[in-house]
PDB file of N, CA and C in Angstrom:
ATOM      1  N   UNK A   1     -25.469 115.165  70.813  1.00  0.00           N
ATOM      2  CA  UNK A   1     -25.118 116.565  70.880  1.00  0.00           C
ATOM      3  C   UNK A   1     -23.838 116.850  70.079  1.00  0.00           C
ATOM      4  N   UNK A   2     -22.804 115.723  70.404  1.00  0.00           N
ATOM      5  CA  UNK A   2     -21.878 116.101  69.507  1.00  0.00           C
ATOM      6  C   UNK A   2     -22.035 116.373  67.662  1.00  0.00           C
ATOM      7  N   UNK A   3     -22.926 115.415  66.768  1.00  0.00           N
ATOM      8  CA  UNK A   3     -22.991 115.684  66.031  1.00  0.00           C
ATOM      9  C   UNK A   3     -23.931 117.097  65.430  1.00  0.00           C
ATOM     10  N   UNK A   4     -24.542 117.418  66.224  1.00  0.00           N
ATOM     11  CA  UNK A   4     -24.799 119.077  66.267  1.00  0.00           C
ATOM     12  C   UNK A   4     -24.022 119.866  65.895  1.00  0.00           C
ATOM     13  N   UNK A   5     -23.430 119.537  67.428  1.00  0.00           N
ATOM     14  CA  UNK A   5     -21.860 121.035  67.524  1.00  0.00           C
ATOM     15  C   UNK A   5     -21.341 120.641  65.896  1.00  0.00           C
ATOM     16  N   UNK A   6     -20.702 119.242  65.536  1.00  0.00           N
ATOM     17  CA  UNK A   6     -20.247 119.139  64.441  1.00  0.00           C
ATOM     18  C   UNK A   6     -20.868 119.703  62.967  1.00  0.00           C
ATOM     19  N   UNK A   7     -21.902 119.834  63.043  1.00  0.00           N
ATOM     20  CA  UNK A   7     -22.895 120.380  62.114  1.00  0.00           C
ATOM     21  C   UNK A   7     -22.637 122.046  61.622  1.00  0.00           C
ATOM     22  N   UNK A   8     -23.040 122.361  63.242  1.00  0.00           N
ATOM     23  CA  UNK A   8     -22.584 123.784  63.705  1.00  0.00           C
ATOM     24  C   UNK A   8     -21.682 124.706  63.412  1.00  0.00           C
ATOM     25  N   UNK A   9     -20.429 123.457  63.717  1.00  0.00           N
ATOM     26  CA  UNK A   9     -18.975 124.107  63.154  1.00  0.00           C
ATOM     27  C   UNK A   9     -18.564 124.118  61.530  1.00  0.00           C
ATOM     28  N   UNK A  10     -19.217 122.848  60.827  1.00  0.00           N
ATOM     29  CA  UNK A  10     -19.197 122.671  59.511  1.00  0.00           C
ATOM     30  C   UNK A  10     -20.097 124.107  58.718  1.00  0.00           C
ATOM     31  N   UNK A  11     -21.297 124.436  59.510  1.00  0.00           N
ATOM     32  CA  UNK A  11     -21.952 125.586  58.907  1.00  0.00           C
ATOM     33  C   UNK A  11     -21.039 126.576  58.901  1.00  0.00           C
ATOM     34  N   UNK A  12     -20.546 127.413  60.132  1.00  0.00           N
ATOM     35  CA  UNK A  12     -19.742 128.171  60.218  1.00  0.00           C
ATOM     36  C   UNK A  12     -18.506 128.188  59.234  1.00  0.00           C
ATOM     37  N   UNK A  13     -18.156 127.498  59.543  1.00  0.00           N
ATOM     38  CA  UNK A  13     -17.110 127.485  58.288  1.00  0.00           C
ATOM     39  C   UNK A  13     -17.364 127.569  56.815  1.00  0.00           C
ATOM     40  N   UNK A  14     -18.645 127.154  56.371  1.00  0.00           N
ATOM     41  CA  UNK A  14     -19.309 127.667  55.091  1.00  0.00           C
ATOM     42  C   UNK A  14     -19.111 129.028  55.014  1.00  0.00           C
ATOM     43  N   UNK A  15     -20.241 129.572  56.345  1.00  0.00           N
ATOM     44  CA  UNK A  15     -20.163 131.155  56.460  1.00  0.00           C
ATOM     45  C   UNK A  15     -18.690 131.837  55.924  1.00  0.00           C
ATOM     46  N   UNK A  16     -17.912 131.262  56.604  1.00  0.00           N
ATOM     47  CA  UNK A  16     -17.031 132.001  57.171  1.00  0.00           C
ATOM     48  C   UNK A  16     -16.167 132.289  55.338  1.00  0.00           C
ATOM     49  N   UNK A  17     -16.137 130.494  55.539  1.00  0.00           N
ATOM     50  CA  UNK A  17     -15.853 130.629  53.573  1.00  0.00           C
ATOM     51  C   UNK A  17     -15.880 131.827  52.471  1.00  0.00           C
ATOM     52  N   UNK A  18     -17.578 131.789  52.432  1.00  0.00           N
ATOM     53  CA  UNK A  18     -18.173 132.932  51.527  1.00  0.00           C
ATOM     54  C   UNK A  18     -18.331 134.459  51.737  1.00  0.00           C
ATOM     55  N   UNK A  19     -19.182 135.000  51.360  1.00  0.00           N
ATOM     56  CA  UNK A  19     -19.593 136.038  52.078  1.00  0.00           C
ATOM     57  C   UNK A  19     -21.193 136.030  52.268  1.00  0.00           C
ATOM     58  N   UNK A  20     -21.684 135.935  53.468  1.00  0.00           N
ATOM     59  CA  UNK A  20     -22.933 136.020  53.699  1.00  0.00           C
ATOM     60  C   UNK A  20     -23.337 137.025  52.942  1.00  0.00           C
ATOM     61  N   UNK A  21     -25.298 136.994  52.965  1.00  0.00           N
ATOM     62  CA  UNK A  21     -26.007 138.076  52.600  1.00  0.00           C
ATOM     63  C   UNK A  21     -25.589 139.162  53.903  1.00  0.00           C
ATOM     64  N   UNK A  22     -25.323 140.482  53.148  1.00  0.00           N
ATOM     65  CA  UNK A  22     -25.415 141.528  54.239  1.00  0.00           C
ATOM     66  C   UNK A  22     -26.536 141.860  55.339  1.00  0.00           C
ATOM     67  N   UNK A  23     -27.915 141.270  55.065  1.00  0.00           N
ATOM     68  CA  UNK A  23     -28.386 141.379  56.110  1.00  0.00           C
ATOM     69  C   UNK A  23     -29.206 140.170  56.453  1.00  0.00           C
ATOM     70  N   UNK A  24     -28.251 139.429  56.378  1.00  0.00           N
ATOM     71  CA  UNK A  24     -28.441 137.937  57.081  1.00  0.00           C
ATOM     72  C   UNK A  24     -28.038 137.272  58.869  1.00  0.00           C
ATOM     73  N   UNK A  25     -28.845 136.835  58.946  1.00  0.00           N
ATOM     74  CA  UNK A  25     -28.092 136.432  60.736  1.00  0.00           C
ATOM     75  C   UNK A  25     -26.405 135.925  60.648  1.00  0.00           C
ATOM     76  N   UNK A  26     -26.025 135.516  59.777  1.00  0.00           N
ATOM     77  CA  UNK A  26     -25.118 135.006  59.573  1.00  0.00           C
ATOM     78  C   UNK A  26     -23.901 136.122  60.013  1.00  0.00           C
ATOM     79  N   UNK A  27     -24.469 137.216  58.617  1.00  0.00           N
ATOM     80  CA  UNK A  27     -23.549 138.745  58.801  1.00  0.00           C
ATOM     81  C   UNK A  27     -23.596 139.718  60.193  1.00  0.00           C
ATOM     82  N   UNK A  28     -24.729 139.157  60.879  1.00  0.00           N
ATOM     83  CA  UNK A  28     -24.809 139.875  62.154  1.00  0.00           C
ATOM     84  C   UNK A  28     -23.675 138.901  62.907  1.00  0.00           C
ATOM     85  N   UNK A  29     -23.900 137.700  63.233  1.00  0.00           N
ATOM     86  CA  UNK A  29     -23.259 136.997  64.102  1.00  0.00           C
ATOM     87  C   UNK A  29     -22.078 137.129  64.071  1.00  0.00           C
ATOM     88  N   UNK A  30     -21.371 136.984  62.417  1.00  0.00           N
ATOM     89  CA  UNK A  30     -19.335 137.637  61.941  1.00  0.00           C
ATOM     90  C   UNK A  30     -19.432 138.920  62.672  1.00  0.00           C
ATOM     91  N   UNK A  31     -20.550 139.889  63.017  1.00  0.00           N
ATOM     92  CA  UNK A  31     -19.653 140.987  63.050  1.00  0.00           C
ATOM     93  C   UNK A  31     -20.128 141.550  64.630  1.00  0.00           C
ATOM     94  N   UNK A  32     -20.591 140.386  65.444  1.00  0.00           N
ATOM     95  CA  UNK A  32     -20.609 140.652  66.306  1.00  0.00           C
ATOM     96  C   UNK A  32     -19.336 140.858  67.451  1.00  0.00           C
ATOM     97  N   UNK A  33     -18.728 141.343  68.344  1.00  0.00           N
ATOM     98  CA  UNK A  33     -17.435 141.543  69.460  1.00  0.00           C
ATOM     99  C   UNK A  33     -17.865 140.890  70.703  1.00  0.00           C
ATOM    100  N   UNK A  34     -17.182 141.000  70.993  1.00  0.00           N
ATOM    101  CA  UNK A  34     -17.206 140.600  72.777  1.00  0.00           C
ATOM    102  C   UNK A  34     -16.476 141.445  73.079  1.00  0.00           C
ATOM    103  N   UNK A  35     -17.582 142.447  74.100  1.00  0.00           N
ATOM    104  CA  UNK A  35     -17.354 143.626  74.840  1.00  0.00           C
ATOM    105  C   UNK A  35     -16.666 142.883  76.005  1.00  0.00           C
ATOM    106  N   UNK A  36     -16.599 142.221  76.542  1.00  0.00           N
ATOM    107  CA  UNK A  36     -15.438 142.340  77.564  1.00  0.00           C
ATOM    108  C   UNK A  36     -14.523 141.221  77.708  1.00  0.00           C
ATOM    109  N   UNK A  37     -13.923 141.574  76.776  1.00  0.00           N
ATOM    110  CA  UNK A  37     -12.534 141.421  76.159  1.00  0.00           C
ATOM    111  C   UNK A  37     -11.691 142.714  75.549  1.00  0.00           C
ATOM    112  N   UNK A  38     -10.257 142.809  76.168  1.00  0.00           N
ATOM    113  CA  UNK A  38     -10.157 143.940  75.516  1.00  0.00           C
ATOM    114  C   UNK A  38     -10.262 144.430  74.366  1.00  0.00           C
ATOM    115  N   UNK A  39     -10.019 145.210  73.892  1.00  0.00           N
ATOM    116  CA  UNK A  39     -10.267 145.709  72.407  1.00  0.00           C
ATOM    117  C   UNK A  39     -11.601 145.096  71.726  1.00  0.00           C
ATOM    118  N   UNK A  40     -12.437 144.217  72.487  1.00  0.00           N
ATOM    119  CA  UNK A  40     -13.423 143.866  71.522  1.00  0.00           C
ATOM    120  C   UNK A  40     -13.254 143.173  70.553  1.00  0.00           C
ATOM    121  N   UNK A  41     -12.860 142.051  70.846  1.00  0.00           N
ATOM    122  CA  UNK A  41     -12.370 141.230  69.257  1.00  0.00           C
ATOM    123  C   UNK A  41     -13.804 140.521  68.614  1.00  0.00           C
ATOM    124  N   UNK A  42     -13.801 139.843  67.543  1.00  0.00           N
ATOM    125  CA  UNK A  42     -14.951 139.036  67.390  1.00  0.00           C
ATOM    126  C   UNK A  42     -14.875 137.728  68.133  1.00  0.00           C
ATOM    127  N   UNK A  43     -16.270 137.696  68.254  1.00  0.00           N
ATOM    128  CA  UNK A  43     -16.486 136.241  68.652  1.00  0.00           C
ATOM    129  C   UNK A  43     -16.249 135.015  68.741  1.00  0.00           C
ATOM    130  N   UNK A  44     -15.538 134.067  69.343  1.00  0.00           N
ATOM    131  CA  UNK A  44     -15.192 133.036  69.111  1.00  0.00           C
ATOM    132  C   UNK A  44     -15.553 131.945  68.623  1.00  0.00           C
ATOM    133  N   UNK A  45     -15.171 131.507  67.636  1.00  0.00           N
ATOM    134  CA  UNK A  45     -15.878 129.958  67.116  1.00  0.00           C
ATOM    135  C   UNK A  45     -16.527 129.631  67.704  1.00  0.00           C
ATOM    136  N   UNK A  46     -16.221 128.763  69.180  1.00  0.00           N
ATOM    137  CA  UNK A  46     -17.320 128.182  69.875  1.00  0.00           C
ATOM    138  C   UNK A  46     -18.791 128.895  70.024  1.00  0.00           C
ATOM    139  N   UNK A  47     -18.274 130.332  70.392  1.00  0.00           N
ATOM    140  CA  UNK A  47     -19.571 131.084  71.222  1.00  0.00           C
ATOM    141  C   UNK A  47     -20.268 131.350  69.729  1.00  0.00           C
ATOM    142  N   UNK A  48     -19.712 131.715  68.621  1.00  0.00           N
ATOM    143  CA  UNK A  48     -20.677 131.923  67.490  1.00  0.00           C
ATOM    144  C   UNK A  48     -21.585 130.415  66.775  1.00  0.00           C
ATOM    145  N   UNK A  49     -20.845 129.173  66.789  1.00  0.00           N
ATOM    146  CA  UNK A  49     -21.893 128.349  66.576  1.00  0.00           C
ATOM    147  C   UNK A  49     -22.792 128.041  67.816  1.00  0.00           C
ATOM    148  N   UNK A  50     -22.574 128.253  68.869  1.00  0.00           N
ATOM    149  CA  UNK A  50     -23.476 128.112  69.977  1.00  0.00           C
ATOM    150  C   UNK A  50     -24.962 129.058  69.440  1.00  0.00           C
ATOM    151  N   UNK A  51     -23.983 130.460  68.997  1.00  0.00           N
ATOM    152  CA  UNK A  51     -25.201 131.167  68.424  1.00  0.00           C
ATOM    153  C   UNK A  51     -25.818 131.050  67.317  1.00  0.00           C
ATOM    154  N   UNK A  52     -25.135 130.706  66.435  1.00  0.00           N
ATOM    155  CA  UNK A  52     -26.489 129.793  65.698  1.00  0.00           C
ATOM    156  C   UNK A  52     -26.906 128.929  65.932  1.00  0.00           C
ATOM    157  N   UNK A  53     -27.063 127.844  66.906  1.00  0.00           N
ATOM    158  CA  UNK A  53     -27.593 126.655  67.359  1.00  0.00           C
ATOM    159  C   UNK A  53     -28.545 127.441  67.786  1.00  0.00           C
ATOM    160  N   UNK A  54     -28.210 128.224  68.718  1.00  0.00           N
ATOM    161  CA  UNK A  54     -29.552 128.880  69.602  1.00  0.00           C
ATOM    162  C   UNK A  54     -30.996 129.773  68.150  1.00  0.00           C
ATOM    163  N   UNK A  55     -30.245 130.320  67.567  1.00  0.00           N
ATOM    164  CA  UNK A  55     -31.397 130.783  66.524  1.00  0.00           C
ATOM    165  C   UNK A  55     -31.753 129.710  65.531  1.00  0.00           C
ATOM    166  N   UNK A  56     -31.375 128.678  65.497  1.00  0.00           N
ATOM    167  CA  UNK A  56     -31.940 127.063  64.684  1.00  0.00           C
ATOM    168  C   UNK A  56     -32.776 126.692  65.418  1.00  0.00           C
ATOM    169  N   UNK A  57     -32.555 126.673  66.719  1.00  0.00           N
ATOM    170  CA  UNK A  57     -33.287 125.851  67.789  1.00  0.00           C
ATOM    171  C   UNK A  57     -34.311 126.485  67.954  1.00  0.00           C
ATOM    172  N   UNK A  58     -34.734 127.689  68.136  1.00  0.00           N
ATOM    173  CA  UNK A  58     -34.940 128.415  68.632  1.00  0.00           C
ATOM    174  C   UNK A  58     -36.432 128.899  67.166  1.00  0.00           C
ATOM    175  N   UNK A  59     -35.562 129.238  66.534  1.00  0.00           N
ATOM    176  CA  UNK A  59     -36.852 129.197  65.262  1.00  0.00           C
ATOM    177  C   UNK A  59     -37.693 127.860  65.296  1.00  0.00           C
ATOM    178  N   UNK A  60     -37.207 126.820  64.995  1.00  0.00           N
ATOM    179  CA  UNK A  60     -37.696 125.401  65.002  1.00  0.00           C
ATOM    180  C   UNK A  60     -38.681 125.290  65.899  1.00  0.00           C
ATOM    181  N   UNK A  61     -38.402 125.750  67.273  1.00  0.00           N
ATOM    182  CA  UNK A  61     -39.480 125.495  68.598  1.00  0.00           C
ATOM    183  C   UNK A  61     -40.281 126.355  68.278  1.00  0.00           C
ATOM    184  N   UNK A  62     -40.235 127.917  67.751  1.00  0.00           N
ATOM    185  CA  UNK A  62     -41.237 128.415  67.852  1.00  0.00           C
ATOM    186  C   UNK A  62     -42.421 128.317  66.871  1.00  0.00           C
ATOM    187  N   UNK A  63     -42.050 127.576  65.889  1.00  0.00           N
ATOM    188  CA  UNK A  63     -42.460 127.878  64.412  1.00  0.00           C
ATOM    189  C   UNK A  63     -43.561 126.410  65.481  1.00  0.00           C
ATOM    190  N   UNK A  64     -42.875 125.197  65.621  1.00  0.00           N
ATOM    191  CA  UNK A  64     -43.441 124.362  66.399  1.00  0.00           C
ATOM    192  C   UNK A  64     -44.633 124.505  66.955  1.00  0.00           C
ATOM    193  N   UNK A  65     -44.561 125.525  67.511  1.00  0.00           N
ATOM    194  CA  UNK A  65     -45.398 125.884  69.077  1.00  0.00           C
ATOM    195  C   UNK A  65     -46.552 126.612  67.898  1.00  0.00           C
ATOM    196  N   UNK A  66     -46.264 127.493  66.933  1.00  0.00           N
ATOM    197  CA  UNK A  66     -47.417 128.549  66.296  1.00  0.00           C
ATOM    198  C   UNK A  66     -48.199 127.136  65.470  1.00  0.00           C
ATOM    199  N   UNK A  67     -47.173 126.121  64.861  1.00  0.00           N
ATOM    200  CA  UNK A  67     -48.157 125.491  64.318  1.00  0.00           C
ATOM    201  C   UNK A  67     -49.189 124.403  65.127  1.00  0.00           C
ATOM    202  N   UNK A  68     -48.728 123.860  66.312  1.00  0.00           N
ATOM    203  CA  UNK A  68     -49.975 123.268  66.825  1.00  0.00           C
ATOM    204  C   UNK A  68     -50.621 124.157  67.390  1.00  0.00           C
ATOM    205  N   UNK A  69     -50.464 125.274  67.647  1.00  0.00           N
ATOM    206  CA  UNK A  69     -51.326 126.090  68.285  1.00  0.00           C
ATOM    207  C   UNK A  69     -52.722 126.500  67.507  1.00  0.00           C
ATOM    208  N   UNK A  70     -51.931 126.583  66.167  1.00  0.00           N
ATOM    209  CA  UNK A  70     -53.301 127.166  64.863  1.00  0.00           C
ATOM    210  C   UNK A  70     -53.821 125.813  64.447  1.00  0.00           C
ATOM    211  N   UNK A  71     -53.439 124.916  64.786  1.00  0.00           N
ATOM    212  CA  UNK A  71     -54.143 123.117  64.545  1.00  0.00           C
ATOM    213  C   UNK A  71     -54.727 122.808  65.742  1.00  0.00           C
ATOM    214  N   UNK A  72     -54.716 123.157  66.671  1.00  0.00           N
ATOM    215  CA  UNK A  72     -55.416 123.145  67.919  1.00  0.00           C
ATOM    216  C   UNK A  72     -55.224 123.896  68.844  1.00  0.00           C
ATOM    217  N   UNK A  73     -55.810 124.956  68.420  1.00  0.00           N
ATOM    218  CA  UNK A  73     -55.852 126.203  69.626  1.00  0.00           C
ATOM    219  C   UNK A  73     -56.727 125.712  70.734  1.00  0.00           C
ATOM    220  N   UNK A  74     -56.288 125.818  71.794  1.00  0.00           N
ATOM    221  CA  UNK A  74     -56.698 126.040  73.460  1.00  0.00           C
ATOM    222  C   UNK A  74     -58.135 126.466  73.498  1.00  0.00           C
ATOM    223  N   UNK A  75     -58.973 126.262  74.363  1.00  0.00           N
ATOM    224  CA  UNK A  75     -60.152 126.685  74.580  1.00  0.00           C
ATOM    225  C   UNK A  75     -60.132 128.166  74.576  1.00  0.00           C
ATOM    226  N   UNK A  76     -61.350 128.731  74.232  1.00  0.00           N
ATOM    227  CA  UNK A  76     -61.616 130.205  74.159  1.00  0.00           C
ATOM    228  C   UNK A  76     -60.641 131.295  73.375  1.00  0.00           C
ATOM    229  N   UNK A  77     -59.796 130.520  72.426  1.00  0.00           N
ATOM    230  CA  UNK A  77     -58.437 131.849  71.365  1.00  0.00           C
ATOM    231  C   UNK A  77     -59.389 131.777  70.505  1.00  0.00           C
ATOM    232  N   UNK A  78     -60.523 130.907  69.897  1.00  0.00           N
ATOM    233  CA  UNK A  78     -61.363 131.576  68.949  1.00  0.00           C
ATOM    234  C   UNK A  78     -62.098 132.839  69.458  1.00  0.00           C
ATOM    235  N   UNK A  79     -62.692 132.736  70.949  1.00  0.00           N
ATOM    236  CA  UNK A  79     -63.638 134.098  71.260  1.00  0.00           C
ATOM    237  C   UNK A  79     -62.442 135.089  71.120  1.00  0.00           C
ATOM    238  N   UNK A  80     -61.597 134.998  71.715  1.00  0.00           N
ATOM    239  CA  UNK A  80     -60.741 135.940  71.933  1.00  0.00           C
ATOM    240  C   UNK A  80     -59.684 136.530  70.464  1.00  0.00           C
ATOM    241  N   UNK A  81     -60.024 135.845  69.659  1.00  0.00           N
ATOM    242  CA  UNK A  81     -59.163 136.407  68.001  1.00  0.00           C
ATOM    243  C   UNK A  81     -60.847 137.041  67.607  1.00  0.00           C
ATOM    244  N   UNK A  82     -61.797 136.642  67.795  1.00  0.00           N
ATOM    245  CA  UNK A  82     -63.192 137.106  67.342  1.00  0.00           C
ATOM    246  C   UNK A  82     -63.319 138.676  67.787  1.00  0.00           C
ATOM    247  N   UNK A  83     -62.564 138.865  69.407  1.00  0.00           N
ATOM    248  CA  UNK A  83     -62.796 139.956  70.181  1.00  0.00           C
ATOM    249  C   UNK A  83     -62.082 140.685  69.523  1.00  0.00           C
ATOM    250  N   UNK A  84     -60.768 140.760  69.019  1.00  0.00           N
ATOM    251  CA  UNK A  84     -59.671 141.292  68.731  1.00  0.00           C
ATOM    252  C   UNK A  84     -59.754 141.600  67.298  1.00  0.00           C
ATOM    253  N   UNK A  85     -60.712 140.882  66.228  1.00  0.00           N
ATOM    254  CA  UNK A  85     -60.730 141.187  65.292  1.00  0.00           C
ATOM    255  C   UNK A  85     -61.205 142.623  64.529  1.00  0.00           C
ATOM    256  N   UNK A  86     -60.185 143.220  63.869  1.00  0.00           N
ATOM    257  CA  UNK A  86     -61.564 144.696  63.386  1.00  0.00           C
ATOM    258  C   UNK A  86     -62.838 144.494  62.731  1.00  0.00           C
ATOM    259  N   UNK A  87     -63.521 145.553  63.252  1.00  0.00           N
ATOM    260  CA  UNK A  87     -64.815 145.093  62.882  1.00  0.00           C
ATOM    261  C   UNK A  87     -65.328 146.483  61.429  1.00  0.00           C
TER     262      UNK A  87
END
């Protein structure tokens, strides 16, 4: 786990480096606050690579899950994409 976080923090600091694409997760995450804190400051190192860990992880599992699913879909998602299909 540690070399994650280390990963994590090394990305961030790329980010932080350059200037992201403007409508990149990256540029959302810099310009996100923490509402309760006063004034709303930005996000803290920690809590922002946490948040990209979570959308790495998080893409990875799902992308995961769609591809064995379309390599071996479950009994009956063929009737049921057949049902659903326009006709």
């Amino acid at each position: 786990m540690q070399r994650t976080q280390d990963m994590a923090r090394a990305l961030l600091a790329h980010v932080k480096a350059g200037a992201p694409e403007p409508r990149s997760i990256a540029a959302h995450l810099l310009a996100l606050t923490d509402p309760t804190a006063p004034g709303a400051p930005p996000l803290a190192d920690a809590r922002l690579c946490s948040e990209h860990l979570t959308f790495l992880l998080a893409g990875t599992e799902t992308t995961g899950h769609s591809i064995a699913w379309l390599s071996a879909p479950p009994p009956g998602a063929r009737a049921c994409g057949a049902r659903a299909a326009p006709r």
